[in-house]
C-alpha atoms as a PDB file:
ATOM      1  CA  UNK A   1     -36.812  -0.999  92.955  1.00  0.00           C
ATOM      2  CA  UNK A   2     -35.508   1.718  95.027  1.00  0.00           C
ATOM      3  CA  UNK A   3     -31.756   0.908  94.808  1.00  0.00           C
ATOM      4  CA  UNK A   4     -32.084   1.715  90.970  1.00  0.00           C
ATOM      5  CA  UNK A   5     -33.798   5.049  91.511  1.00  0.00           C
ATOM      6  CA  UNK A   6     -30.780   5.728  94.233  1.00  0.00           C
ATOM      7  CA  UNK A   7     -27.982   4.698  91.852  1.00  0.00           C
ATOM      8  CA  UNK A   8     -29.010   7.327  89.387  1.00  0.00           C
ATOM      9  CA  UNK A   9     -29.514  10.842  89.957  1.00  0.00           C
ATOM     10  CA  UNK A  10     -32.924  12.145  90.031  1.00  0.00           C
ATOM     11  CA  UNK A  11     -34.792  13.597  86.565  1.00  0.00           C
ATOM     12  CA  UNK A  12     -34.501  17.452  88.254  1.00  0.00           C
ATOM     13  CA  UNK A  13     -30.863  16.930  88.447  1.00  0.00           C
ATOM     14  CA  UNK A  14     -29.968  15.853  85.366  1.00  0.00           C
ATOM     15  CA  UNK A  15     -32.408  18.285  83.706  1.00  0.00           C
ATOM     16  CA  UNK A  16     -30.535  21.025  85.662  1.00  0.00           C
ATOM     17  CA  UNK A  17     -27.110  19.690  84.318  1.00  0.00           C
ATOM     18  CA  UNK A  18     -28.227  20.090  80.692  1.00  0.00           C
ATOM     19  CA  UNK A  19     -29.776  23.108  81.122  1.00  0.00           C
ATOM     20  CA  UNK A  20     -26.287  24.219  82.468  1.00  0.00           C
ATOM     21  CA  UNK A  21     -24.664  23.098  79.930  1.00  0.00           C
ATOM     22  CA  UNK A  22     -27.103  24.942  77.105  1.00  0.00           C
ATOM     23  CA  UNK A  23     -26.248  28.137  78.844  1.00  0.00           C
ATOM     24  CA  UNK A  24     -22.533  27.742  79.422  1.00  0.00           C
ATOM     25  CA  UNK A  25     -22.477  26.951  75.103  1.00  0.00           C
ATOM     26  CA  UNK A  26     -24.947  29.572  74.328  1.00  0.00           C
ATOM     27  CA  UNK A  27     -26.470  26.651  72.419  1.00  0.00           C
ATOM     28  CA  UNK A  28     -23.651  25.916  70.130  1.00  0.00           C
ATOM     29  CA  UNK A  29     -22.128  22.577  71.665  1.00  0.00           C
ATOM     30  CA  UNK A  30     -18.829  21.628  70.927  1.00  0.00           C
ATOM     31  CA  UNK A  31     -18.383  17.776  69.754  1.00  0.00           C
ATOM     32  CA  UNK A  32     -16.850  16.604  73.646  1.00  0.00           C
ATOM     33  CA  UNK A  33     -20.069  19.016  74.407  1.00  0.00           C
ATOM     34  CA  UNK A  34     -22.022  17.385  72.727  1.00  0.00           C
ATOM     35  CA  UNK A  35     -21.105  13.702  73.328  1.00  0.00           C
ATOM     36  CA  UNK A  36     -21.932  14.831  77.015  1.00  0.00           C
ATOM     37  CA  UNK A  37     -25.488  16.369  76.258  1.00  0.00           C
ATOM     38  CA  UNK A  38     -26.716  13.118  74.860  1.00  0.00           C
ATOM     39  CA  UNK A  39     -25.356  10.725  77.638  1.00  0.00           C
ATOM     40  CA  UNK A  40     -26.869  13.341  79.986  1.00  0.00           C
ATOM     41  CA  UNK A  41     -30.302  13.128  77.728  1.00  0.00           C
ATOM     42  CA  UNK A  42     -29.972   9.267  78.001  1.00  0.00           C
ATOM     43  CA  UNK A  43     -29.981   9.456  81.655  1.00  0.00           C
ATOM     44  CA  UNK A  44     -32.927  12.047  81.946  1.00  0.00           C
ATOM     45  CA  UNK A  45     -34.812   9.941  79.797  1.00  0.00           C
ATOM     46  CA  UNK A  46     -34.157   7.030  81.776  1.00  0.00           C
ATOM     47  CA  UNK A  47     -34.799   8.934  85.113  1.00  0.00           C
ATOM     48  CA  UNK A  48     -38.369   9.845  83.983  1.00  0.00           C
ATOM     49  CA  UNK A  49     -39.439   6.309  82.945  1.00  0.00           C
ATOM     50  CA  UNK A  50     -38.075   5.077  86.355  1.00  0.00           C
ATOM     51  CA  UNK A  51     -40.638   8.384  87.564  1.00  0.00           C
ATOM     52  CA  UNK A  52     -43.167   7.226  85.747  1.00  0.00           C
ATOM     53  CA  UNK A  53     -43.109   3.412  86.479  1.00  0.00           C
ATOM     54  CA  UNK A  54     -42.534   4.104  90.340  1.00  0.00           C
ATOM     55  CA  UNK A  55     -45.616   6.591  90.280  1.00  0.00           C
ATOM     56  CA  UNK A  56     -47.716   3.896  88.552  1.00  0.00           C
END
């Protein structure tokens, strides 16, 4: 299980990436912006639920 968690960058990371990119847009994403926020948001997502299930 922790190959997966090493393949994939942690939760903080990408969190830090999106908040990045939030501030560099002042909110208002472009559509290449935009396509990056949500593959970004997919990865968070799946960073916490690999959190979760390796806290558990």
């Amino acid at each position: 299980m922790s190959s997966m968690s090493e393949s994939r960058p942690p939760a903080a990371e990408l969190n830090e990436r999106i908040r990045a990119l939030m501030l560099l847009s002042s909110g208002r994403l472009s559509g290449e912006q935009r396509a990056e926020y949500q593959a970004l948001l997919l990865e968070w997502a799946a960073a916490v639920r690999a959190d979760v299930a390796a806290a558990a």
